[in-house]
Structures are given as C-alpha cells and as structure tokens.
C-alpha atoms as a PDB file:
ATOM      1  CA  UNK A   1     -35.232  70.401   0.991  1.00  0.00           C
ATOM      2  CA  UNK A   2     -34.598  72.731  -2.134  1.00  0.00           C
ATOM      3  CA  UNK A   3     -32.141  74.346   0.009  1.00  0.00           C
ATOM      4  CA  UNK A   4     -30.032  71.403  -0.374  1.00  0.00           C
ATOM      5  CA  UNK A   5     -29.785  71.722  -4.005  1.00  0.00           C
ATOM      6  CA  UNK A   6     -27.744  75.021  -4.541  1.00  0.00           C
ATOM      7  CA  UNK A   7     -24.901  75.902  -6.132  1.00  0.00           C
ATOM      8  CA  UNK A   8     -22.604  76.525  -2.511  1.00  0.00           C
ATOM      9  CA  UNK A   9     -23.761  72.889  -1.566  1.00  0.00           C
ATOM     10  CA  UNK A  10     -23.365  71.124  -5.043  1.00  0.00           C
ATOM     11  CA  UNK A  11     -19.785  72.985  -5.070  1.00  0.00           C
ATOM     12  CA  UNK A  12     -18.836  71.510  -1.489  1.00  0.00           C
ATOM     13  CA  UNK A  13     -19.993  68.412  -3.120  1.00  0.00           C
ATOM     14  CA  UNK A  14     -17.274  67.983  -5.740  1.00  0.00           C
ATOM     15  CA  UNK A  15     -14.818  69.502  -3.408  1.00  0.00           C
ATOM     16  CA  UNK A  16     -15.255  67.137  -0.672  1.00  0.00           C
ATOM     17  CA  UNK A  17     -15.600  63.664  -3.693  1.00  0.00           C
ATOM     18  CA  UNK A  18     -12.286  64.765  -4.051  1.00  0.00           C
ATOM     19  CA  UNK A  19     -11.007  65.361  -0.725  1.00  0.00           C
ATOM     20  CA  UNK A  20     -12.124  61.906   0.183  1.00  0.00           C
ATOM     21  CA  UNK A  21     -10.777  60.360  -2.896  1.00  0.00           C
ATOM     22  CA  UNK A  22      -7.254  61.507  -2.072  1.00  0.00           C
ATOM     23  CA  UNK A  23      -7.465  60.833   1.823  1.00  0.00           C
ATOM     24  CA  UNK A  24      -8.736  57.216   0.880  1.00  0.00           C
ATOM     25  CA  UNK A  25      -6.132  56.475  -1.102  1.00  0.00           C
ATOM     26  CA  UNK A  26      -4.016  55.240   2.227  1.00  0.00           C
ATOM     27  CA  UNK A  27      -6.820  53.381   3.371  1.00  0.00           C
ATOM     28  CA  UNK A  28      -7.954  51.503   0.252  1.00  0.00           C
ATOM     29  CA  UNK A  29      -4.053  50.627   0.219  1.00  0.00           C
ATOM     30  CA  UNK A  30      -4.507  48.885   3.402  1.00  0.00           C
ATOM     31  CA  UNK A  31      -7.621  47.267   2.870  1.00  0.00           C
ATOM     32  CA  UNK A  32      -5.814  45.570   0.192  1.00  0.00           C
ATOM     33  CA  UNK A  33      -3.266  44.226   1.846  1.00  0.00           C
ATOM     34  CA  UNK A  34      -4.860  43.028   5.242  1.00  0.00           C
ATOM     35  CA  UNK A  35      -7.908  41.505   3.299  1.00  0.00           C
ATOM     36  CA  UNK A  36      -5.056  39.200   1.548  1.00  0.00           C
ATOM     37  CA  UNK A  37      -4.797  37.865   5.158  1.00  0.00           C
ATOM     38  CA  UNK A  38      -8.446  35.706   5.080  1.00  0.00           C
ATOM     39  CA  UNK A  39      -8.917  32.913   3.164  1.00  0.00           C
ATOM     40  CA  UNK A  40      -8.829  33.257  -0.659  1.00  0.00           C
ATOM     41  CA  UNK A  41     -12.361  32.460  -1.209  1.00  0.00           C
ATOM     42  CA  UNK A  42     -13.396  35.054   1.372  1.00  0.00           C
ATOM     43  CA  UNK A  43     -11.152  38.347   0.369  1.00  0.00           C
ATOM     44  CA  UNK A  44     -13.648  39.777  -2.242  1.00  0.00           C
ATOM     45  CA  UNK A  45     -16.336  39.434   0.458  1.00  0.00           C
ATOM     46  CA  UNK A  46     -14.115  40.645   2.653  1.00  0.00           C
ATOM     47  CA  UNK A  47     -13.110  43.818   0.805  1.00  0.00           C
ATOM     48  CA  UNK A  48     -16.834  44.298   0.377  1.00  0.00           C
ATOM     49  CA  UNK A  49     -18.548  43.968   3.344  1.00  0.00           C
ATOM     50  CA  UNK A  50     -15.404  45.198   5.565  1.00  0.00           C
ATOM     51  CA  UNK A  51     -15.622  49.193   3.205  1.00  0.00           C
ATOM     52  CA  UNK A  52     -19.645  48.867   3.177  1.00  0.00           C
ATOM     53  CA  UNK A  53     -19.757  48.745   7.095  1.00  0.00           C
ATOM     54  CA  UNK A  54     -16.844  50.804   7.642  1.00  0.00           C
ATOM     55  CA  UNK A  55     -19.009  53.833   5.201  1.00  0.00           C
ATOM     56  CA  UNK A  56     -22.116  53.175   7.796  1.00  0.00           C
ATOM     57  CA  UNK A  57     -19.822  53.977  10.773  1.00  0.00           C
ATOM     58  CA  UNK A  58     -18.009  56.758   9.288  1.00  0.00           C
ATOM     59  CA  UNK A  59     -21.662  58.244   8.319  1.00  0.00           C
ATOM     60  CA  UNK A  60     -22.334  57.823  12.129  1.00  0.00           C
ATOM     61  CA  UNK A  61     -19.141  58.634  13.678  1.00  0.00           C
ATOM     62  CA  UNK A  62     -19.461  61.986  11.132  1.00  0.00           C
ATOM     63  CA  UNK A  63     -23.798  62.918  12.303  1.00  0.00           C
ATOM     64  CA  UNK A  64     -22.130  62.420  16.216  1.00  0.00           C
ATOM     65  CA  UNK A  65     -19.045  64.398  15.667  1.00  0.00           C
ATOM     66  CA  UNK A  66     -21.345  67.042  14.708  1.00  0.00           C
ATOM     67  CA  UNK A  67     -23.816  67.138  17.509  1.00  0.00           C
ATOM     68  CA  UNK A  68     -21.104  67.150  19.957  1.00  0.00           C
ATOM     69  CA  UNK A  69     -18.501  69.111  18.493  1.00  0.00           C
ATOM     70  CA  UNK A  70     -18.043  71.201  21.613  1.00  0.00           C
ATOM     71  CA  UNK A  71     -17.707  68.561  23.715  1.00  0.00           C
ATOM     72  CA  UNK A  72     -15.007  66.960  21.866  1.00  0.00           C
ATOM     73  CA  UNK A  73     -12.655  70.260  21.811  1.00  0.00           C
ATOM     74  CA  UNK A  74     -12.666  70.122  25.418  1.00  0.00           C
ATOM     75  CA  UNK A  75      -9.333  68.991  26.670  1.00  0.00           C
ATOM     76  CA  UNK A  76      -9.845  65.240  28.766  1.00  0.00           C
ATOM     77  CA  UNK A  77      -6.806  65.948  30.568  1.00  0.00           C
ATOM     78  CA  UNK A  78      -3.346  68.734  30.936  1.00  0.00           C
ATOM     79  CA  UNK A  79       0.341  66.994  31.036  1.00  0.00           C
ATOM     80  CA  UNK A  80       2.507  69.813  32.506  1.00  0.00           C
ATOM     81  CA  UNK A  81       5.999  67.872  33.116  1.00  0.00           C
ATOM     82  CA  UNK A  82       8.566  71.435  31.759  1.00  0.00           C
ATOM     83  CA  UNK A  83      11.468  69.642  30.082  1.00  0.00           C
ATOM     84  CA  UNK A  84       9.729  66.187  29.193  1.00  0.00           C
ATOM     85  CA  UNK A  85       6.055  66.452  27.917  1.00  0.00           C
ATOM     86  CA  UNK A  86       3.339  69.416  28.013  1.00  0.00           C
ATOM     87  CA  UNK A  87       0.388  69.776  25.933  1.00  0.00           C
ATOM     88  CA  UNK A  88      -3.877  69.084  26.648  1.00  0.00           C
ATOM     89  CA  UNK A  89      -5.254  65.991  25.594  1.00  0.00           C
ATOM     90  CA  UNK A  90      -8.858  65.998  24.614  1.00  0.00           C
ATOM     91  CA  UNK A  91     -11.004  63.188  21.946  1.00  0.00           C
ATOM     92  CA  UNK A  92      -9.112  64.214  18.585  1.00  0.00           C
ATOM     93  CA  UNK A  93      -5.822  64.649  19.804  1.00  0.00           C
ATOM     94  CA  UNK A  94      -6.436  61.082  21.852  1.00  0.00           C
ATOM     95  CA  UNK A  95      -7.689  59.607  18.469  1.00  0.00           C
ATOM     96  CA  UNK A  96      -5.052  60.850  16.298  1.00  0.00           C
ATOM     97  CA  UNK A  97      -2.147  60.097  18.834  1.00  0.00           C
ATOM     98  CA  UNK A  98      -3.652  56.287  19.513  1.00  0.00           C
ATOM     99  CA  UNK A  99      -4.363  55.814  15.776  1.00  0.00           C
ATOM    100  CA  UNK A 100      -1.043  56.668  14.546  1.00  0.00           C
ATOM    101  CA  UNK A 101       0.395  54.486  17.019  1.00  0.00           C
ATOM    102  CA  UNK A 102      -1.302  52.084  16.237  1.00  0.00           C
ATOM    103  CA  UNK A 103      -1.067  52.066  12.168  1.00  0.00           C
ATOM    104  CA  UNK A 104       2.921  52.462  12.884  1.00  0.00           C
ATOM    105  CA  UNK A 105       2.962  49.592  14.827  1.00  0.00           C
ATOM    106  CA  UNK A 106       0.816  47.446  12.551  1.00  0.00           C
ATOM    107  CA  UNK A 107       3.215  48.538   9.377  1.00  0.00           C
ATOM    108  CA  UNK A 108       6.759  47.989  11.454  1.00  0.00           C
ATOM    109  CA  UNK A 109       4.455  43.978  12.424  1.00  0.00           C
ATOM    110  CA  UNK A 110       3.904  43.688   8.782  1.00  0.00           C
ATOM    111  CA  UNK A 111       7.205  44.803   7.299  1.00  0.00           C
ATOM    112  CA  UNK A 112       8.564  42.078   9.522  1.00  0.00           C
ATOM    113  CA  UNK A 113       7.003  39.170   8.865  1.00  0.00           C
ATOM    114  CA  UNK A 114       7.802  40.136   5.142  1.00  0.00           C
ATOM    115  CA  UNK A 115      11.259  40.143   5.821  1.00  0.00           C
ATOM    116  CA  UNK A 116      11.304  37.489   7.586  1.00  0.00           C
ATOM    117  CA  UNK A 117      14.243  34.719   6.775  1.00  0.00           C
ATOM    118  CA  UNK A 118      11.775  31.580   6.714  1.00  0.00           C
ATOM    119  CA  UNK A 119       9.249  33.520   4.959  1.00  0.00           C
ATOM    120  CA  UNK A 120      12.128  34.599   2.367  1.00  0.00           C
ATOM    121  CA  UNK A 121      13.515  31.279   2.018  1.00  0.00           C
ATOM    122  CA  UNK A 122      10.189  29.172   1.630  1.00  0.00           C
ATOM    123  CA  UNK A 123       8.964  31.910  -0.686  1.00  0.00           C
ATOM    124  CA  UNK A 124       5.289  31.682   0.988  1.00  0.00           C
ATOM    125  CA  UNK A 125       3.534  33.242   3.413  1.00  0.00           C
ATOM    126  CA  UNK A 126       4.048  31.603   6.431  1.00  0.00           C
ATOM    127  CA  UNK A 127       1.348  33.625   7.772  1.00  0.00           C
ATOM    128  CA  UNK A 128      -1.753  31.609   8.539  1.00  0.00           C
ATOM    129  CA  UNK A 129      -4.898  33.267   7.463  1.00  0.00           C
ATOM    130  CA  UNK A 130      -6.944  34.482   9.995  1.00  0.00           C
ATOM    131  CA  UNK A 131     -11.215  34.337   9.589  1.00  0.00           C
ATOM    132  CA  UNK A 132     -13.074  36.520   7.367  1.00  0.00           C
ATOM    133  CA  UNK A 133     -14.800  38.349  10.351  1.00  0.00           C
ATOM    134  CA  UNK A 134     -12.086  38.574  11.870  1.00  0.00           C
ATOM    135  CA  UNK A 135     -10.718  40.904   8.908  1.00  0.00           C
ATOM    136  CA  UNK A 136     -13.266  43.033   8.424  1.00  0.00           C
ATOM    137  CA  UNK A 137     -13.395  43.445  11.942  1.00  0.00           C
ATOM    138  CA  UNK A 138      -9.819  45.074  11.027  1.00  0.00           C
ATOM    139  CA  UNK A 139     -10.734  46.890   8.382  1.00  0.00           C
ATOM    140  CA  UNK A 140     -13.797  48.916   9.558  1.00  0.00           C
ATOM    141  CA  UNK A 141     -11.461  49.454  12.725  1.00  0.00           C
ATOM    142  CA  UNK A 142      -8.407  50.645  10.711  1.00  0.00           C
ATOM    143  CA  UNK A 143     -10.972  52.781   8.271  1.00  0.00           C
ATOM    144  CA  UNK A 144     -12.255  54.429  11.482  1.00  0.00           C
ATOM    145  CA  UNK A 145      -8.867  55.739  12.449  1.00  0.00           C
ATOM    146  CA  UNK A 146      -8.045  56.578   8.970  1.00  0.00           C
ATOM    147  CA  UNK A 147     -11.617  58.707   8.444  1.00  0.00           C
ATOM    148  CA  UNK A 148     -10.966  60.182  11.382  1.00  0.00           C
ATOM    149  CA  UNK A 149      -8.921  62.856   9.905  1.00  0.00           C
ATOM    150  CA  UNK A 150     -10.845  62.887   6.900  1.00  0.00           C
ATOM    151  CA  UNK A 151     -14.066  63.478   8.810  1.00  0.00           C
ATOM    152  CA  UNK A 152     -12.369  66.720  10.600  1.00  0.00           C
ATOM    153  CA  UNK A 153     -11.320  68.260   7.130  1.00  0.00           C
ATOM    154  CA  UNK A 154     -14.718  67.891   5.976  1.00  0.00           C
ATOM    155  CA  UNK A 155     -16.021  69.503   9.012  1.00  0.00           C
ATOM    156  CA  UNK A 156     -13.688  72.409   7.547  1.00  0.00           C
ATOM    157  CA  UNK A 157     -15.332  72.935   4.409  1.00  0.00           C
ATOM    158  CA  UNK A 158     -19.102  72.326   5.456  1.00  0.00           C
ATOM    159  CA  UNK A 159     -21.766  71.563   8.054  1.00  0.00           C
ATOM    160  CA  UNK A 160     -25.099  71.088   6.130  1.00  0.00           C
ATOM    161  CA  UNK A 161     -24.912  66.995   6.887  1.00  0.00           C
ATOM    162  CA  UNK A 162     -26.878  65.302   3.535  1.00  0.00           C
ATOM    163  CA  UNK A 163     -23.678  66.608   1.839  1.00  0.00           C
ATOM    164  CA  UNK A 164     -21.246  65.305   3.626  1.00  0.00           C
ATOM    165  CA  UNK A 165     -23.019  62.032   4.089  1.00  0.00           C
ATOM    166  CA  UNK A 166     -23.198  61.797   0.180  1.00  0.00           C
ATOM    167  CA  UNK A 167     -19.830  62.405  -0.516  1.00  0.00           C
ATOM    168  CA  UNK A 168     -19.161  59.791   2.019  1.00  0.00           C
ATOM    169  CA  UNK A 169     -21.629  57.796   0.387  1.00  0.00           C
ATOM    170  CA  UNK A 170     -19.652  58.117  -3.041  1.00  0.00           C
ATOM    171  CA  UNK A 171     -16.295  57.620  -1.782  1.00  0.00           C
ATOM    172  CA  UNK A 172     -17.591  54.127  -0.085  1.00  0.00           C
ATOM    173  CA  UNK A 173     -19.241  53.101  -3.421  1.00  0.00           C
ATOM    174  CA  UNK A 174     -15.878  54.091  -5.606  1.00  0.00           C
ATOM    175  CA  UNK A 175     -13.905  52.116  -3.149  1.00  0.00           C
ATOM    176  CA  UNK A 176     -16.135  49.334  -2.984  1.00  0.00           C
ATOM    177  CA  UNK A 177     -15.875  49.276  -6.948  1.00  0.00           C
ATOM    178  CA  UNK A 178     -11.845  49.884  -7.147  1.00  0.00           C
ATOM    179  CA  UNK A 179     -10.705  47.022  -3.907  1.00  0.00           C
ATOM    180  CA  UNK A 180     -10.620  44.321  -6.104  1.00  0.00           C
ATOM    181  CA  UNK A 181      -8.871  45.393  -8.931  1.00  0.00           C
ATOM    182  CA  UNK A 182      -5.952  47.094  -6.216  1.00  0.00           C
ATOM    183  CA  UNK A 183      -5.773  43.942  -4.653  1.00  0.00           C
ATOM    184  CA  UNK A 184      -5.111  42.170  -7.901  1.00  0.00           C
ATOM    185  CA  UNK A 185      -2.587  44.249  -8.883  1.00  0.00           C
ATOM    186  CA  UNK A 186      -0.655  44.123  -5.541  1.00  0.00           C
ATOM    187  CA  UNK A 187      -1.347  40.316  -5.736  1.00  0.00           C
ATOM    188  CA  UNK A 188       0.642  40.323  -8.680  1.00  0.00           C
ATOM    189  CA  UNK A 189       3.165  43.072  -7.903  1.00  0.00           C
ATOM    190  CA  UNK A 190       4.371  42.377  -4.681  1.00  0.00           C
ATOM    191  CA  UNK A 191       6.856  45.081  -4.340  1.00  0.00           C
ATOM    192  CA  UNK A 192       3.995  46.832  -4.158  1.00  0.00           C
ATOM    193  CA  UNK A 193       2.804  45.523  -0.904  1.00  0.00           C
ATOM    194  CA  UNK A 194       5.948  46.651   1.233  1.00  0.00           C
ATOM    195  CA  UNK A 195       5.603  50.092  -0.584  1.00  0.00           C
ATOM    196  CA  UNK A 196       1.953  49.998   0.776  1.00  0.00           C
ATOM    197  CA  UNK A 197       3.148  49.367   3.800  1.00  0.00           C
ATOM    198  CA  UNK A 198       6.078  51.972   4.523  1.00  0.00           C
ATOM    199  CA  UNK A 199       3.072  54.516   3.441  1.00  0.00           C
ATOM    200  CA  UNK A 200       1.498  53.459   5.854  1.00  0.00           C
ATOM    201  CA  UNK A 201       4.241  53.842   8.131  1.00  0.00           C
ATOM    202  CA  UNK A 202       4.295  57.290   6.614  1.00  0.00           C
ATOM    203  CA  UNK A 203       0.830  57.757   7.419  1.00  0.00           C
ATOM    204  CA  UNK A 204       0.845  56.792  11.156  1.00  0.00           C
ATOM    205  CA  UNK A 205       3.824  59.770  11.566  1.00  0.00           C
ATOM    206  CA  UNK A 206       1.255  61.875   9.985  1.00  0.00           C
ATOM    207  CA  UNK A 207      -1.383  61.121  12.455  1.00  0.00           C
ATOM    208  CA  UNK A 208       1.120  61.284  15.166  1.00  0.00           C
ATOM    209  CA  UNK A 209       2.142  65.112  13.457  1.00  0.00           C
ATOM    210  CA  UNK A 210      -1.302  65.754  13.972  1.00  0.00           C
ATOM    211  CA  UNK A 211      -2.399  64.950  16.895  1.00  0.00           C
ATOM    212  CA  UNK A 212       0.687  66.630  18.867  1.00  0.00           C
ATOM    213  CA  UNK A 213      -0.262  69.538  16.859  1.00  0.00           C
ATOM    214  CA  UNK A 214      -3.779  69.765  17.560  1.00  0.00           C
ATOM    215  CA  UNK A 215      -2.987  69.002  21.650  1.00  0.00           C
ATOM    216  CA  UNK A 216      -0.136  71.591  21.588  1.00  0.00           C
ATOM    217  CA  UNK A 217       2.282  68.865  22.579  1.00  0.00           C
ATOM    218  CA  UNK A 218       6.248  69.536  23.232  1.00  0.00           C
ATOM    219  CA  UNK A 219       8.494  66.853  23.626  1.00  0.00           C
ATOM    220  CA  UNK A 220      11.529  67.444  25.360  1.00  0.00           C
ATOM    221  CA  UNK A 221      11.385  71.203  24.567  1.00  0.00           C
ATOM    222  CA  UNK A 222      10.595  70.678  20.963  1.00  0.00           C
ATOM    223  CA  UNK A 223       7.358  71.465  19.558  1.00  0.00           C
ATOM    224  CA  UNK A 224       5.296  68.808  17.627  1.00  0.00           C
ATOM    225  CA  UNK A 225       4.388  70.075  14.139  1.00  0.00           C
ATOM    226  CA  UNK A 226       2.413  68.408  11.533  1.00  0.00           C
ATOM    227  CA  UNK A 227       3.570  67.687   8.186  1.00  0.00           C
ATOM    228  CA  UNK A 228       2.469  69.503   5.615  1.00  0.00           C
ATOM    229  CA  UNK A 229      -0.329  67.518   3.392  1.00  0.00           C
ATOM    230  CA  UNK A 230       1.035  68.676  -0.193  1.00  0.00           C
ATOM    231  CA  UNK A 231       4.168  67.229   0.806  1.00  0.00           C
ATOM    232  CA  UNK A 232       3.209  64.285   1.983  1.00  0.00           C
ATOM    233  CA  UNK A 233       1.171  63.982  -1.214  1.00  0.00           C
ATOM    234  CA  UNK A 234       4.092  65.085  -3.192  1.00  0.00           C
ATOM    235  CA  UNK A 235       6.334  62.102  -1.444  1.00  0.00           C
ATOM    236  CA  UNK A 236       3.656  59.286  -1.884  1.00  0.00           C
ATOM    237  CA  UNK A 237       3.661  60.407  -5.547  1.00  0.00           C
ATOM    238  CA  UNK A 238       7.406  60.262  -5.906  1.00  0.00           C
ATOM    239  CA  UNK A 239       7.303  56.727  -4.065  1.00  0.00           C
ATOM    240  CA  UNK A 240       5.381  55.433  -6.597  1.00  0.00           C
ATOM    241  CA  UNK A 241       6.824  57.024  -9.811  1.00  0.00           C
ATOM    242  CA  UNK A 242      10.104  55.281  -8.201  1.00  0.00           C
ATOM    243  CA  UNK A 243       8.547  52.098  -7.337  1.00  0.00           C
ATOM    244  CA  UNK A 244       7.471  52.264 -10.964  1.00  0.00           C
ATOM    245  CA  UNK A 245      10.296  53.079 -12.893  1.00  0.00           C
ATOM    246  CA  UNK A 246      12.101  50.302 -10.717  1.00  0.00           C
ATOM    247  CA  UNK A 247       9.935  47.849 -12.276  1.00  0.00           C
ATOM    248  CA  UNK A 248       9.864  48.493 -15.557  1.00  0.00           C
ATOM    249  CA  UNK A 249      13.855  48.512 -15.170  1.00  0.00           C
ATOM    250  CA  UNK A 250      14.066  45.288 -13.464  1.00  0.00           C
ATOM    251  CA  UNK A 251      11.859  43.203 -16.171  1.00  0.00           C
ATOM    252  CA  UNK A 252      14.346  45.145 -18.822  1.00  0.00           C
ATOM    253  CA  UNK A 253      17.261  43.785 -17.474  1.00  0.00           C
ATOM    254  CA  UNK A 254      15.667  40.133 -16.715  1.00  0.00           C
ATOM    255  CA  UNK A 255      14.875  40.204 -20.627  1.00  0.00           C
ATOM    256  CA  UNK A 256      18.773  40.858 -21.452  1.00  0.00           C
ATOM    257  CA  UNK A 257      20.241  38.777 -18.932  1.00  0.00           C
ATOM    258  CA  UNK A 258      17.950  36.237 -20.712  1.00  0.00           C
ATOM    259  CA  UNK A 259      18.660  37.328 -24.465  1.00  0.00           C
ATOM    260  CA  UNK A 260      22.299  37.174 -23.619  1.00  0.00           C
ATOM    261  CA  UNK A 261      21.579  33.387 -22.138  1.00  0.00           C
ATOM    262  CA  UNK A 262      19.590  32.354 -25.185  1.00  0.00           C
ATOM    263  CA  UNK A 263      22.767  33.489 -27.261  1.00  0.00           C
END
C-alpha cells in the first residue's frame, strides 16, 4: 500500500487531473446541452446522476481495458479492397470509428433542429423534452465514447490502477460540481450552444482521425492521419476567444443603436 504513495505515482497524479480536465472539457460541453433536453425540474438531477454513473463505468470500462489489453490490440477483422479501403479493424479502432460517427451525426441532428425555420420563427424550442432516464441514458453513453480516448492516453502515462481510478474519481467530482453552472451560462448565452455543438462536430472528426490512424486505414489511396491535439486545443481556444469577442461587440452596438434611439 505505501507503494502507492510515492513521488512517480503522486506526479502521474497531477499529470493525469489535468489530462482529464482538458479531455472533459468536450464532454461536460455536451452534457450541458443534451441535459437541457429533459424536463426543467429534472436537468440538475440529470446532470448529476447522468456524470456520477458515467465515472462508475469509465472506472470499469478503465480496470477491464487493463486486464485485457492484449486482447483488444488484436485486429477483429482486415479490409484489403487496393484503391477503395485497406486497414485492420480491431476494439479501439471500432470504438473510435463508431463513436465519431456517431457524435458527428448527433451535432449535424442538433445543428438542425436549431436552424430550423419554425423553430426560428416561434423563437422556442419546438423540441419536446424527452424523460429524465432517458437523458442520462445519453449521457453516460456519449461520456463512454468520449472517455474512451481519454482512458487510452492514461494508459500512456501509467498502469498502477488506484491512480488512475482517482484521477478519474476527481475529474467526475469537478464535473459534477461545474455542470450546473455551464449549463446556466449556455442557458443564458445561447450562441454558445451552437458553438458547443460545431465542437463537437470537431470532436467526432477527431475520433474519426483517430481511429483510421490507429487501424492503419487508407481511403481511396490517401492515408488517414489524426489531428494533432495542440491544435485542436489551439482551435477550440480561438473559437471561443471569437465567440467571445463577438459578444461583447454585439451588446456594444445594441447599446448605441439604442442611445442613438433614445436621442
């Protein structure tokens, strides 16, 4: 047990509290958003219960990943068509390519229905909401895809398994802690929301990036590379800094337009 406490392990720590900070940043995003889609009274619940049992499956998904590591580097199946599609397919690349997919696909839906005309011109969400299980369900779906990659980069830096579970741990509780307040301010800032979702968007190509990578997949002759994470990082940041400065433009020229009408 006093193995546990040494300076290597309490180092991995802090690196991997971080690490899971910054790749839950997407995913606290969405939970955000989608938990906006159950009934009013239920979304703080909703938020809560949907990140509490999405940490208990990550924790799980993270002790099995471990014991059957080699197993899931084995490739399930070989595409070999020269000119259309090659690469080997095994549980990662699977995950990553279906996951992406998927959170593309669930962006594009939601981008939509946000631009739709009747939801424009009514100025509500015609949306009806769905049940509260029903979104958590969602969620702790969604946050599996999303820790999937966050589960293999921890892999990266250690193996000792109390660790990694307690930076889990911490990440669940921080996110538990900072849902409420993100969903308030998108509540409020609703420009906010389609920026959430085109990161999404961004985040699904990611996925997508990596999961060709991993499999070795070419597509027509061309190679499928990931994208870099910095610069993904970097663009998110820019995004919002934009998004930002946007805002605080808009309400500046609302306040003229309305000192020149007062005049």
């Amino acid at each position: 047990m006093a193995d546990l406490f040494t300076l290597t392990n309490l180092a991995n720590l802090g690196v991997l509290i971080f690490l899971q900070a910054v790749l839950g940043f997407d995913n606290l995003l969405y939970i955000s958003i989608e938990s906006r889609r159950a009934p009013e009274a239920d979304q703080a619940k909703v938020r809560k219960y949907g990140i509490l049992i999405a940490v208990v499956l990550r924790i799980l998904l993270l002790y099995v990943m471990m014991r059957l590591i080699d197993l899931l580097e084995a490739p399930f199946f070989t595409l070999n068509l020269t000119g259309i599609i090659e690469g080997s397919f095994n549980f990662s690349v699977i995950v990553f390519l279906f996951g992406g997919g998927f959170i593309m696909y669930t962006a594009v839906k939601e981008i939509s229905h946000l631009l739709a005309m009747e939801h424009i011109e009514n100025g509500l969400d015609t949306k009806k909401p769905r049940s509260a299980t029903s979104v958590i369900a969602m969620i702790v779906f969604m946050n599996l895809i999303f820790s999937f990659d966050s589960v293999l980069s921890a892999l990266a830096i250690t193996d000792v398994f109390p660790v990694l579970a307690t930076a889990i741990l911490i990440s669940g509780i921080a996110m538990m802690y900072m849902a409420d307040a993100v969903a308030e301010f998108i509540k409020k800032n609703r420009t906010y929301e389609v920026l959430g979702l085109f990161v999404l968007l961004i985040v699904g190509i990611v996925l997508l990036g990596e999961g060709g990578h991993e499999g070795g997949l070419t597509l027509f002759g061309f190679e499928v590379k990931p994208l870099d994470k910095t610069t993904f990082y970097f663009s998110i940041a820019v995004l919002f800094a934009v998004q930002a400065i946007q805002s605080k433009f808009q309400k500046k020229l609302a306040t003229q337009r309305q000192h020149a009408v007062d005049d």
